[in-house]
PDB file of N, CA and C in Angstrom:
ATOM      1  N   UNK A   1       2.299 -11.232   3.950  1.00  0.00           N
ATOM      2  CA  UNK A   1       2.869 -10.327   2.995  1.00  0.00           C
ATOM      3  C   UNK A   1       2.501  -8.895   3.321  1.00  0.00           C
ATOM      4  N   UNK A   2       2.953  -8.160   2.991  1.00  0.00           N
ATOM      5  CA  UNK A   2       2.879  -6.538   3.049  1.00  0.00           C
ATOM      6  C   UNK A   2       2.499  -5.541   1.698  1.00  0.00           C
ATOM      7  N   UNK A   3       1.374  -4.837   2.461  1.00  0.00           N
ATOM      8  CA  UNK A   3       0.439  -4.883   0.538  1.00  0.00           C
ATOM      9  C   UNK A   3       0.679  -3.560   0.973  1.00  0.00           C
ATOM     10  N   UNK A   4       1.265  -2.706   0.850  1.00  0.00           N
ATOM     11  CA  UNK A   4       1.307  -0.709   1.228  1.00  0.00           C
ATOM     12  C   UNK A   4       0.524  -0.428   0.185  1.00  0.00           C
ATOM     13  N   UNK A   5      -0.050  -0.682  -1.152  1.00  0.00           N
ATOM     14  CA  UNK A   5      -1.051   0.022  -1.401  1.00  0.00           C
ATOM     15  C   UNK A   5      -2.164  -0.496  -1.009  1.00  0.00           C
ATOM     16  N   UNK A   6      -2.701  -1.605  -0.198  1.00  0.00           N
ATOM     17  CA  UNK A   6      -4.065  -2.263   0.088  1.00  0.00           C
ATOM     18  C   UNK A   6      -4.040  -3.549  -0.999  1.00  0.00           C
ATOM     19  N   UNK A   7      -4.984  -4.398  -0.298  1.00  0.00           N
ATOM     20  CA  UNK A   7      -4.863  -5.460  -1.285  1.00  0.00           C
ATOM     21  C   UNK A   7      -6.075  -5.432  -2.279  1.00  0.00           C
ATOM     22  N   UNK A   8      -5.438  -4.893  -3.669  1.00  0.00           N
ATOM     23  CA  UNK A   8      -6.940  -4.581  -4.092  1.00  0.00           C
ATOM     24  C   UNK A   8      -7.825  -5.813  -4.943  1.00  0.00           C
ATOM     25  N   UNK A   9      -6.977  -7.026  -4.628  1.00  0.00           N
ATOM     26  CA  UNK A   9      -7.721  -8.246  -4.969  1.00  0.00           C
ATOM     27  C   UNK A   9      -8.545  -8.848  -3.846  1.00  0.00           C
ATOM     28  N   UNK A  10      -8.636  -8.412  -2.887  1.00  0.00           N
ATOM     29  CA  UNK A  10      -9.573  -8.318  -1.822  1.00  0.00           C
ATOM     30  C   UNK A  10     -10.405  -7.913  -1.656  1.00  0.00           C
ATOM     31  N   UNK A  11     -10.917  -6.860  -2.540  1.00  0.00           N
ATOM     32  CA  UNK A  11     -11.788  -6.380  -2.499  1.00  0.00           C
ATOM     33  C   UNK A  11     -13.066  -7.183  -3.169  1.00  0.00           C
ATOM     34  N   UNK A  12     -12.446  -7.856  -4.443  1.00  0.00           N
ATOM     35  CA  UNK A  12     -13.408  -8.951  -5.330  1.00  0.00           C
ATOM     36  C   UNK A  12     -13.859 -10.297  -4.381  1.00  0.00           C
ATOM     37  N   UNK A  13     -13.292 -10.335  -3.290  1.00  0.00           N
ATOM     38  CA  UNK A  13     -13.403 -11.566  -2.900  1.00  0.00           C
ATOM     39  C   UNK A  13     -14.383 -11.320  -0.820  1.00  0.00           C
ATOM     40  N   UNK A  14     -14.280  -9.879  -1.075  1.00  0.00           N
ATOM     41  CA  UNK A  14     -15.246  -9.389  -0.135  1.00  0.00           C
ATOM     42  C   UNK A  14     -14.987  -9.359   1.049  1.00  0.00           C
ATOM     43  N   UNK A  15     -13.223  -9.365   0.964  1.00  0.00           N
ATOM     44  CA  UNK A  15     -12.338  -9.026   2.183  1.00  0.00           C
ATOM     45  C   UNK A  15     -11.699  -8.033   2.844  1.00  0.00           C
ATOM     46  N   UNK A  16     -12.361  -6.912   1.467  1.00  0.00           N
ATOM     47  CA  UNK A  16     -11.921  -5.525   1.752  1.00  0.00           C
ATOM     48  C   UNK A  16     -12.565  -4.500   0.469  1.00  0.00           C
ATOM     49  N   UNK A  17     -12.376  -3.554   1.277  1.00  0.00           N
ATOM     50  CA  UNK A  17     -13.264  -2.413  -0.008  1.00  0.00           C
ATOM     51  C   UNK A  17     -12.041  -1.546  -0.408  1.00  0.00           C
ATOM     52  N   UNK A  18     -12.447  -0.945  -1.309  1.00  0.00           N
ATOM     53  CA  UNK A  18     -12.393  -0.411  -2.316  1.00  0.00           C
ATOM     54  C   UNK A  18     -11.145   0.554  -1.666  1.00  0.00           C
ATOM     55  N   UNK A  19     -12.221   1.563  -0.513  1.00  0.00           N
ATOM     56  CA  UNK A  19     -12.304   2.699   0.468  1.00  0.00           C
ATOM     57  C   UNK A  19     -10.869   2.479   1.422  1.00  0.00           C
ATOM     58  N   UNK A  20     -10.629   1.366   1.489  1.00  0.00           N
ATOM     59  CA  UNK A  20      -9.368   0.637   2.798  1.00  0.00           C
ATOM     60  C   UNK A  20      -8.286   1.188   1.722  1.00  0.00           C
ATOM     61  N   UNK A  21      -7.923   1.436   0.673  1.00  0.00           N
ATOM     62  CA  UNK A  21      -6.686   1.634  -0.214  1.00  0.00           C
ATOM     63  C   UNK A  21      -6.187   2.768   0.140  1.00  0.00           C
ATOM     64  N   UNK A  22      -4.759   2.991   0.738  1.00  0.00           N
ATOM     65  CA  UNK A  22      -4.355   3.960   1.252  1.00  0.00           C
ATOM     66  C   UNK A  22      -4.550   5.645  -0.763  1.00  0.00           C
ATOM     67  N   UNK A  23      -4.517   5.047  -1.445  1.00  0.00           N
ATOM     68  CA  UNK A  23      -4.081   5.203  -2.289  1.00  0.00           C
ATOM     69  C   UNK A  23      -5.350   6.116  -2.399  1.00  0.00           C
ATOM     70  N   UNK A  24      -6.656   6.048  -2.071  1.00  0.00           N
ATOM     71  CA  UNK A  24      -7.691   7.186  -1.895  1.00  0.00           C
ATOM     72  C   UNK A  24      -7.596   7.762  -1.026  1.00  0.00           C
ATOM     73  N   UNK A  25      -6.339   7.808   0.337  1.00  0.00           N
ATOM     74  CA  UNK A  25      -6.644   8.481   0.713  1.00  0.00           C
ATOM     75  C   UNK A  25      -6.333  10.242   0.856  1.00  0.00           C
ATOM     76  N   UNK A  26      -7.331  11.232   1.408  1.00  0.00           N
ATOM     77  CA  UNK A  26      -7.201  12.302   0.877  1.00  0.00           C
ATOM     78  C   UNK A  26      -5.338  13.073   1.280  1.00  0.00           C
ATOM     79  N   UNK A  27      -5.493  12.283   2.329  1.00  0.00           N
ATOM     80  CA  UNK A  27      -3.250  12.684   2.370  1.00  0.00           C
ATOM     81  C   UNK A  27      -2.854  12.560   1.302  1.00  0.00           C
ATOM     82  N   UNK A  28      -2.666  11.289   1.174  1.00  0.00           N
ATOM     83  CA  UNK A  28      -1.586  11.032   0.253  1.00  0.00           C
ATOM     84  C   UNK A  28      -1.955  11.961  -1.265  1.00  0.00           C
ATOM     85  N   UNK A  29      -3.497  11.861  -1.492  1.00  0.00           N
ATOM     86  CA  UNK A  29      -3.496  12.483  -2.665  1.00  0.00           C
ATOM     87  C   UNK A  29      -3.094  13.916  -2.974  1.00  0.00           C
ATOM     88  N   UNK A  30      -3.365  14.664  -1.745  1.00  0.00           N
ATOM     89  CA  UNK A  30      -2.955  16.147  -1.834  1.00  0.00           C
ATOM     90  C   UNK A  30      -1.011  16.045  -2.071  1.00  0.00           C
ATOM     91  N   UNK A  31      -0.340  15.456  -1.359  1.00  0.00           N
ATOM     92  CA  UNK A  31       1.203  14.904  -1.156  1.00  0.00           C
ATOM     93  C   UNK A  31       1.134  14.709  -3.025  1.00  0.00           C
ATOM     94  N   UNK A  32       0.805  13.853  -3.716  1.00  0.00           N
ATOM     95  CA  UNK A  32       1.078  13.255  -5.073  1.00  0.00           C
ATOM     96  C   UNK A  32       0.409  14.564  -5.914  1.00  0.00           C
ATOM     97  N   UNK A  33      -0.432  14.964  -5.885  1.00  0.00           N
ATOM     98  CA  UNK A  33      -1.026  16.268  -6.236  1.00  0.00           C
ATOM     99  C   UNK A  33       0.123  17.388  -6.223  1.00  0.00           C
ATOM    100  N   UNK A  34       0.683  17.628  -5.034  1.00  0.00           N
ATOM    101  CA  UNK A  34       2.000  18.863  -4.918  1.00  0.00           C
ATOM    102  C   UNK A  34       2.941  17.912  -5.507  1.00  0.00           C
ATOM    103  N   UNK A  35       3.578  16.694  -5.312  1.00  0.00           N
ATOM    104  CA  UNK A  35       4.697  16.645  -5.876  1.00  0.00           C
ATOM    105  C   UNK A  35       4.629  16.397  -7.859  1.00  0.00           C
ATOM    106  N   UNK A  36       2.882  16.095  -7.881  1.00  0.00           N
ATOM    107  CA  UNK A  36       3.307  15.607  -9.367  1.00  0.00           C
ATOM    108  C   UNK A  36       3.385  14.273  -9.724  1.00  0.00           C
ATOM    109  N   UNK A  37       3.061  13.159  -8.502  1.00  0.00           N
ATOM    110  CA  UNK A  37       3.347  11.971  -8.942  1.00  0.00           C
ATOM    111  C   UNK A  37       1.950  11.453  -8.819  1.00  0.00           C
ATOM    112  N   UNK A  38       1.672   9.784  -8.725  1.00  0.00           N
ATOM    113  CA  UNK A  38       0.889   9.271  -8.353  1.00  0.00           C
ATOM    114  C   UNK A  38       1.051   9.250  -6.810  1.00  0.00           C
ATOM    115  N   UNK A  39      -0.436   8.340  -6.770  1.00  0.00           N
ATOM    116  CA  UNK A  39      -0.367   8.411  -5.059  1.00  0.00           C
ATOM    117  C   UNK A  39       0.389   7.162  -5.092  1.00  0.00           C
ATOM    118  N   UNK A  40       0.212   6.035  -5.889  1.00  0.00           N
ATOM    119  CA  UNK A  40       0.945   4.961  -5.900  1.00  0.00           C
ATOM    120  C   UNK A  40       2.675   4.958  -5.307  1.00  0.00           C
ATOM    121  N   UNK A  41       2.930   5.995  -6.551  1.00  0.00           N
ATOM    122  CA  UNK A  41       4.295   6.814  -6.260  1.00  0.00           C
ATOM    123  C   UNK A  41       4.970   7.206  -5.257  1.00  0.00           C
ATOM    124  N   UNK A  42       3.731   8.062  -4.663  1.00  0.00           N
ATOM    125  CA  UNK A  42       4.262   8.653  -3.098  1.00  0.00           C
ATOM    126  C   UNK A  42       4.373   7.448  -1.936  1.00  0.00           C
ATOM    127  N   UNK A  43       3.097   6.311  -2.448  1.00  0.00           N
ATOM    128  CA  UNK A  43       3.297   5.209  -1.094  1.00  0.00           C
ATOM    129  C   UNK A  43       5.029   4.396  -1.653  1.00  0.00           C
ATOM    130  N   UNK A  44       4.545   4.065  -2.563  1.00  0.00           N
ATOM    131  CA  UNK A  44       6.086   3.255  -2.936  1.00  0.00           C
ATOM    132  C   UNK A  44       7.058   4.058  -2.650  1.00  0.00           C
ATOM    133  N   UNK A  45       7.438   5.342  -2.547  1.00  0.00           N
ATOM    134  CA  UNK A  45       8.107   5.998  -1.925  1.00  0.00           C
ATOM    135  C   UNK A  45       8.615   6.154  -0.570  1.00  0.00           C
ATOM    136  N   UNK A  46       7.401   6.324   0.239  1.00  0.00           N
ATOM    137  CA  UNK A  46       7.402   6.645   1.903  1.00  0.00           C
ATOM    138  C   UNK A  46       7.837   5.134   2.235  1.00  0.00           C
ATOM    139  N   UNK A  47       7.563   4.128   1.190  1.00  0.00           N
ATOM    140  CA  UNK A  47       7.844   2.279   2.075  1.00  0.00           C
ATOM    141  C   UNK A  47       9.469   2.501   1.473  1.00  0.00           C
ATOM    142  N   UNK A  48      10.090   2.648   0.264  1.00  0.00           N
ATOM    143  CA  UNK A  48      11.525   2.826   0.524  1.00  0.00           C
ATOM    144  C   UNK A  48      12.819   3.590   1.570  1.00  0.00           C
ATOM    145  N   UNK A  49      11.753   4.745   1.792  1.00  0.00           N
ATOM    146  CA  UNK A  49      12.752   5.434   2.349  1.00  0.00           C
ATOM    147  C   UNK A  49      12.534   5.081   4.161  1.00  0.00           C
ATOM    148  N   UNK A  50      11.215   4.177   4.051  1.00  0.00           N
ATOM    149  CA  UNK A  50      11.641   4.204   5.607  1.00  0.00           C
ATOM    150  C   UNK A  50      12.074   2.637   5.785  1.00  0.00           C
ATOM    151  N   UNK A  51      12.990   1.665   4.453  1.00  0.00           N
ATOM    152  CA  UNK A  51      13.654   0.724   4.376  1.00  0.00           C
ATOM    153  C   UNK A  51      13.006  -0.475   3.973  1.00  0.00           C
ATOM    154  N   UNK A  52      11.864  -0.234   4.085  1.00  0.00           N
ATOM    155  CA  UNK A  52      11.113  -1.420   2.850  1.00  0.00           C
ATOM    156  C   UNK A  52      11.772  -2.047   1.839  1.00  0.00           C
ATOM    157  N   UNK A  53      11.948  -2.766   1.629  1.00  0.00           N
ATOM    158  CA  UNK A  53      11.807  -3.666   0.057  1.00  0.00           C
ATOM    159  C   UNK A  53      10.360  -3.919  -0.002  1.00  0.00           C
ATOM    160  N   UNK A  54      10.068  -3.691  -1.207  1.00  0.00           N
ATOM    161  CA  UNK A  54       8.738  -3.143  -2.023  1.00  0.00           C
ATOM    162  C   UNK A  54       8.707  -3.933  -3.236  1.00  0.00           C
ATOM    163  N   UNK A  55       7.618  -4.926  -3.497  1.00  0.00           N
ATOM    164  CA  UNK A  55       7.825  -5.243  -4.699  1.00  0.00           C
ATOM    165  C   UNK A  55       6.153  -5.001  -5.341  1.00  0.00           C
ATOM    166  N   UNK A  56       6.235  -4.235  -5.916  1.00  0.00           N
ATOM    167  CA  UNK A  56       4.448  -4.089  -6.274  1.00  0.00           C
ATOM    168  C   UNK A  56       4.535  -4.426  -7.836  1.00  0.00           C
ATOM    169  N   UNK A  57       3.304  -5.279  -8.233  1.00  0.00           N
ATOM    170  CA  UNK A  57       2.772  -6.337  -9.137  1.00  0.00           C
ATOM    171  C   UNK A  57       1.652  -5.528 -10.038  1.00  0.00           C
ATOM    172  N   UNK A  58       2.370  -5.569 -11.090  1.00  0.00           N
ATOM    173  CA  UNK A  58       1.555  -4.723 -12.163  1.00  0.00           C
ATOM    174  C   UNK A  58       1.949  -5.942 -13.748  1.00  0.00           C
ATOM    175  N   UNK A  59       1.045  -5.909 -14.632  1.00  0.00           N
ATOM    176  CA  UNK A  59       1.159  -6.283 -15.357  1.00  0.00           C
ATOM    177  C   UNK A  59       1.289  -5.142 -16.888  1.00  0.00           C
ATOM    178  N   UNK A  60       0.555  -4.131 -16.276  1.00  0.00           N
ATOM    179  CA  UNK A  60       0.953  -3.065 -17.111  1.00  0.00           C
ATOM    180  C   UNK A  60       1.872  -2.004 -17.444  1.00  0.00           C
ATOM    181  N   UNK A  61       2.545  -1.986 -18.554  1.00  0.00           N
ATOM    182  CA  UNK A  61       3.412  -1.260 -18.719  1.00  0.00           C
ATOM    183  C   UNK A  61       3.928   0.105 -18.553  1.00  0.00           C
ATOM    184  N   UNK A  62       2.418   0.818 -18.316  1.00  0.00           N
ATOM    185  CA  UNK A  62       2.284   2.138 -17.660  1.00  0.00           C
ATOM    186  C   UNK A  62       2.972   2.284 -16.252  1.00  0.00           C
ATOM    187  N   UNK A  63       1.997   1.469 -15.785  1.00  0.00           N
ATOM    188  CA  UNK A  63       2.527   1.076 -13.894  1.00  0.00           C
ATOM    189  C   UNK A  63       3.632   0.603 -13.980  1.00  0.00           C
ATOM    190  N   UNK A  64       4.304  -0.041 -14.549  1.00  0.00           N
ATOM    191  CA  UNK A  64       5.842  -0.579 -14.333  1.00  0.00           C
ATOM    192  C   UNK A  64       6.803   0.491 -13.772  1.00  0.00           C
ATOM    193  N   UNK A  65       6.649   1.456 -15.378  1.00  0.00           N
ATOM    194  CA  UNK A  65       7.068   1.911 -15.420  1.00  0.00           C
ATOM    195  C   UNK A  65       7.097   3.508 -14.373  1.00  0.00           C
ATOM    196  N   UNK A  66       5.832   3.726 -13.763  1.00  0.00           N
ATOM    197  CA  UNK A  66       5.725   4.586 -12.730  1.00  0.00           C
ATOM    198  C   UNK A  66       6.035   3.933 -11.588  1.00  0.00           C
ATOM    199  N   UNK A  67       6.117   2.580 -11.237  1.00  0.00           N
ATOM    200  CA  UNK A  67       6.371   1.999  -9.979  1.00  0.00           C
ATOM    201  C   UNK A  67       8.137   2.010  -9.819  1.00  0.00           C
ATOM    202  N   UNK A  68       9.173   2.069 -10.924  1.00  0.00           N
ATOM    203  CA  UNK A  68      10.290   2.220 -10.819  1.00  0.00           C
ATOM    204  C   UNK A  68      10.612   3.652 -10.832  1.00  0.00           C
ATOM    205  N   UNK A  69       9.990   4.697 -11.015  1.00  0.00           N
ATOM    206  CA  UNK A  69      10.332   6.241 -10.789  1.00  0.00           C
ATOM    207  C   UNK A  69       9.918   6.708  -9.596  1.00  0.00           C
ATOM    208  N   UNK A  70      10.558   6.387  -8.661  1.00  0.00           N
ATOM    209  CA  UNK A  70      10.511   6.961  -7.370  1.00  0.00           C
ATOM    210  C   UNK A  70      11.679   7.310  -6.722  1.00  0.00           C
ATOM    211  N   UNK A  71      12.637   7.198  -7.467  1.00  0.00           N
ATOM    212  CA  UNK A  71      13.870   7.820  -7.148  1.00  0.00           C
ATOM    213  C   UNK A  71      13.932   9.309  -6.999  1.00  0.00           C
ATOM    214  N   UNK A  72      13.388  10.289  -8.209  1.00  0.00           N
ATOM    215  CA  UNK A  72      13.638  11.337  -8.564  1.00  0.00           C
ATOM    216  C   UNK A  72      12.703  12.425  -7.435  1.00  0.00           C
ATOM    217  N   UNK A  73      12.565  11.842  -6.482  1.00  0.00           N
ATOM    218  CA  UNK A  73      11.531  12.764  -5.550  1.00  0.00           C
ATOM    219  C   UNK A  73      11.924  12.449  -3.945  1.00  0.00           C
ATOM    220  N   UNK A  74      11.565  13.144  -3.109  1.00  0.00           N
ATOM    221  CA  UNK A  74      11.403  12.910  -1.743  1.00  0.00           C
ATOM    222  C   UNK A  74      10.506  13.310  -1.425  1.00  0.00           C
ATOM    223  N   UNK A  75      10.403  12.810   0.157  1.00  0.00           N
ATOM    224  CA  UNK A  75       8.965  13.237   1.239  1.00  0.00           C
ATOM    225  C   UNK A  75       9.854  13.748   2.316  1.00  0.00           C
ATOM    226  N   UNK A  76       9.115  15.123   2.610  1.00  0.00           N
ATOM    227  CA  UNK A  76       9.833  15.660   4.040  1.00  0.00           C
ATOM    228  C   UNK A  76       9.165  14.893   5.046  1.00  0.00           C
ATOM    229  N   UNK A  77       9.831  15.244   6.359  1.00  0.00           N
ATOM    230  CA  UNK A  77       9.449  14.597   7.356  1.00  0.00           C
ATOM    231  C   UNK A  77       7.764  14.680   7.304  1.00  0.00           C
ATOM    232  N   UNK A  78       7.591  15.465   7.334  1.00  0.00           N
ATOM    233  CA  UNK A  78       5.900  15.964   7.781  1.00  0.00           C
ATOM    234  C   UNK A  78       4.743  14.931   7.257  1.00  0.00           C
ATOM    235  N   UNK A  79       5.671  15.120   5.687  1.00  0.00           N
ATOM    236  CA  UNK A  79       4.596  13.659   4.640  1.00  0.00           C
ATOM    237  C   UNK A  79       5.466  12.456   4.886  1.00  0.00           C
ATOM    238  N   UNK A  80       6.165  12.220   5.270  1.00  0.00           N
ATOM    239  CA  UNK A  80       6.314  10.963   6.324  1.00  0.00           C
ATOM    240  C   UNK A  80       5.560  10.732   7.296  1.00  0.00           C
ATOM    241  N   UNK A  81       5.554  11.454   7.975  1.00  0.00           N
ATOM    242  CA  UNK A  81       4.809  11.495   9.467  1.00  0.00           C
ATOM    243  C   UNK A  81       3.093  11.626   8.723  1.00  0.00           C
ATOM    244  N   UNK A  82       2.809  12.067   8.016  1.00  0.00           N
ATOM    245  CA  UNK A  82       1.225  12.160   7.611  1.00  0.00           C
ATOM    246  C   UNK A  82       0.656  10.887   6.961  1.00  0.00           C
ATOM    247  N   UNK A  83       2.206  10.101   6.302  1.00  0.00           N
ATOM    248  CA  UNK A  83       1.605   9.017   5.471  1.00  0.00           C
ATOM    249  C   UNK A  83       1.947   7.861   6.990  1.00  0.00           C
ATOM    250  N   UNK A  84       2.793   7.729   7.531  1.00  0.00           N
ATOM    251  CA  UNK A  84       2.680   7.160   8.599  1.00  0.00           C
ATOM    252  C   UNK A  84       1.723   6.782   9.328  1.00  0.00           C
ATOM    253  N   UNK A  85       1.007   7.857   9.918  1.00  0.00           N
ATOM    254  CA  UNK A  85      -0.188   8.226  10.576  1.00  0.00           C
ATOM    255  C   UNK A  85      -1.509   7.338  10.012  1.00  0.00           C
ATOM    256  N   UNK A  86      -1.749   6.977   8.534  1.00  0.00           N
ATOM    257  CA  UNK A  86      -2.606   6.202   8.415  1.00  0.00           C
ATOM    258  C   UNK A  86      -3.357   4.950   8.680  1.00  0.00           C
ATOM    259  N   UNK A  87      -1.727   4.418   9.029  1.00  0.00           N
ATOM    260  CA  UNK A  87      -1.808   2.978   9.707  1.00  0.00           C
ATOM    261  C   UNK A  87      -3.255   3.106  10.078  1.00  0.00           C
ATOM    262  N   UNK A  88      -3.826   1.581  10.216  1.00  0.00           N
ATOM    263  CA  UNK A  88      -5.183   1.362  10.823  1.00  0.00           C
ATOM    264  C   UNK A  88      -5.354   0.402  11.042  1.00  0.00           C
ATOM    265  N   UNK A  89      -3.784  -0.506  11.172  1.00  0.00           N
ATOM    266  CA  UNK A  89      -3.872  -1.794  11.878  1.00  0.00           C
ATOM    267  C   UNK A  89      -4.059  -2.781  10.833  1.00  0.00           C
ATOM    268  N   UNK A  90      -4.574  -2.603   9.328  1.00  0.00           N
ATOM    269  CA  UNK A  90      -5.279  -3.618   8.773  1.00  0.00           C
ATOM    270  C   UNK A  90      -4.547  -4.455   7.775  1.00  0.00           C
ATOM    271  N   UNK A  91      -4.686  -5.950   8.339  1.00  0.00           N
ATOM    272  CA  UNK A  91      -3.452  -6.658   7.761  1.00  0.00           C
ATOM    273  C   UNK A  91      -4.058  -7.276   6.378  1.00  0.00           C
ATOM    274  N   UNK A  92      -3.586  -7.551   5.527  1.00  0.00           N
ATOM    275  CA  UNK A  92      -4.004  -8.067   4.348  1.00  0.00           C
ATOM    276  C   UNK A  92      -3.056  -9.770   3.869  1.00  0.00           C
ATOM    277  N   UNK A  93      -3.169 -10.300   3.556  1.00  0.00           N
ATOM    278  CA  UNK A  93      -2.416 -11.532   3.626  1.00  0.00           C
ATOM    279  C   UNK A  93      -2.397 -12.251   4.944  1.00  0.00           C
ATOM    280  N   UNK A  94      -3.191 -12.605   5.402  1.00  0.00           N
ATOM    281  CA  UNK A  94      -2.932 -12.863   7.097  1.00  0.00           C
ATOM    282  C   UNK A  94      -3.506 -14.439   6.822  1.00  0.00           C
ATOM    283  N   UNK A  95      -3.187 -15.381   6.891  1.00  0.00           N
ATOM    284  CA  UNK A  95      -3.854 -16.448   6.506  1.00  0.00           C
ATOM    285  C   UNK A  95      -4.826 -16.940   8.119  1.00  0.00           C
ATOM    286  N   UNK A  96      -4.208 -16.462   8.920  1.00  0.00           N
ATOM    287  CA  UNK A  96      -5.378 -16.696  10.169  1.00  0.00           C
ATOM    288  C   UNK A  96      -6.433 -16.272   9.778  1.00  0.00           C
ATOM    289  N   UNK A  97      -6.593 -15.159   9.363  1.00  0.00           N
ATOM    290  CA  UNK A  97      -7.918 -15.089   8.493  1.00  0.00           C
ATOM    291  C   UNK A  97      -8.599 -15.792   7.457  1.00  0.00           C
ATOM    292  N   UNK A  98      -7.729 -15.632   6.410  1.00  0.00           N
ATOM    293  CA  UNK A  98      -8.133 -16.254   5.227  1.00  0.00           C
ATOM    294  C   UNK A  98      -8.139 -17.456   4.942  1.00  0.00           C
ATOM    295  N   UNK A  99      -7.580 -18.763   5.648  1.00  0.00           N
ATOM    296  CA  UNK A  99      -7.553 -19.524   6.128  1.00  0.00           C
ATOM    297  C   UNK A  99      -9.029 -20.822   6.632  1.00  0.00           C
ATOM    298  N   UNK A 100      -9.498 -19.542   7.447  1.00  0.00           N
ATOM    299  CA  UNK A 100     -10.517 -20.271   8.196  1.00  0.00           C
ATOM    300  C   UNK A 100     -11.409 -20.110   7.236  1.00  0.00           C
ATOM    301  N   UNK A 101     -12.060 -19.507   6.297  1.00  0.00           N
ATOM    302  CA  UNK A 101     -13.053 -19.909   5.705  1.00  0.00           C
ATOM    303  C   UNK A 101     -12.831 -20.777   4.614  1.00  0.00           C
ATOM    304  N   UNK A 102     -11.620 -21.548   4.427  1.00  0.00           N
ATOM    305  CA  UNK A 102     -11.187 -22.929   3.773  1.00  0.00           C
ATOM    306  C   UNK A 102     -11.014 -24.001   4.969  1.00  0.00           C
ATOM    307  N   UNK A 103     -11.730 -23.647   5.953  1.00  0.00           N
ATOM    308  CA  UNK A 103     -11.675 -24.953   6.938  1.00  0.00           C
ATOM    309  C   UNK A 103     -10.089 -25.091   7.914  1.00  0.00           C
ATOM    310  N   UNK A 104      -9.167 -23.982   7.526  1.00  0.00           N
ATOM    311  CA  UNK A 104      -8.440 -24.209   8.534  1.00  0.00           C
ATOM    312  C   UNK A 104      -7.770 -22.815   9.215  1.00  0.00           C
ATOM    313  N   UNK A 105      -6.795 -23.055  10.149  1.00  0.00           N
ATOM    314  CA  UNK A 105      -6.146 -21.978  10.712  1.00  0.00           C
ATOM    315  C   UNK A 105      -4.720 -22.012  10.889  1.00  0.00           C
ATOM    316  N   UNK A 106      -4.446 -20.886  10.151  1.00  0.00           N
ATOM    317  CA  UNK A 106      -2.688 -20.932  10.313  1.00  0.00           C
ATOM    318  C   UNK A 106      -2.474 -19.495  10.813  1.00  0.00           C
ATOM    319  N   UNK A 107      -3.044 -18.838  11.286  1.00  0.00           N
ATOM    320  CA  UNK A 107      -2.284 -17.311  12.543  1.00  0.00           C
ATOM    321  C   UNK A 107      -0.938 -16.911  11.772  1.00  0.00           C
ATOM    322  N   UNK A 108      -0.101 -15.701  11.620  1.00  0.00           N
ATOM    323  CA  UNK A 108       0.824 -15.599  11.438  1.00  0.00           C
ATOM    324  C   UNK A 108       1.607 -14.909  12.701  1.00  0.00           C
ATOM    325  N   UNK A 109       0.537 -14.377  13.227  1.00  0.00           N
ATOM    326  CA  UNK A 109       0.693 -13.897  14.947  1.00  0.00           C
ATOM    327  C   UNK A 109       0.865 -14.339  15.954  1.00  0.00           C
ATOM    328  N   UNK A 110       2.080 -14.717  16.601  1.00  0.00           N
ATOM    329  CA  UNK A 110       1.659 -15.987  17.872  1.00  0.00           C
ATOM    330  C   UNK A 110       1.256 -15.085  19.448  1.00  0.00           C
TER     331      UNK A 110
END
């Protein structure tokens, strides 16, 4: 699966910190800072426009409702290219990983 804000139920289970969430990081926050949105906002943003389908999981009505307002804004190239740039390789849902410490291995990578 594809977690663009980090998987932050991973973190409880000691598969990832806190710190790995693109969503601290200091880009994106200055980007959500000038435009006014969340950083949430700006990632759910930069994953639509570069053709994502995005489905991010909130139970709260606050977040719902900020996770469907991302229409009313854009990212120039630059905060494309800056939120781009973060990549760090780090996969979240990967059951080759998560996997083996239940005794088995399923790779999603061949």
């Amino acid at each position: 699966g594809f977690s663009p804000l980090g998987a932050g139920s991973y973190v409880s289970l000691d598969m990832a910190t806190a710190e790995e969430s693109v969503l601290r990081s200091p880009a994106v926050l200055d980007i959500a800072k000038r435009l006014g949105k969340t950083p949430a906002q700006v990632v759910l943003r930069w994953a639509t426009l570069r053709g994502y389908s995005v489905v991010p999981k909130s139970s709260q009505l606050t977040r719902l409702v900020e996770n469907i307002s991302i229409f009313d804004f854009t990212l120039s190239d630059e905060e494309m290219a800056t939120i781009s740039s973060l990549n760090c390789g780090r996969r979240y849902n990967d059951p080759g990983v998560f996997c083996v410490g239940m005794g088995g291995c399923c790779p999603i990578f061949g």
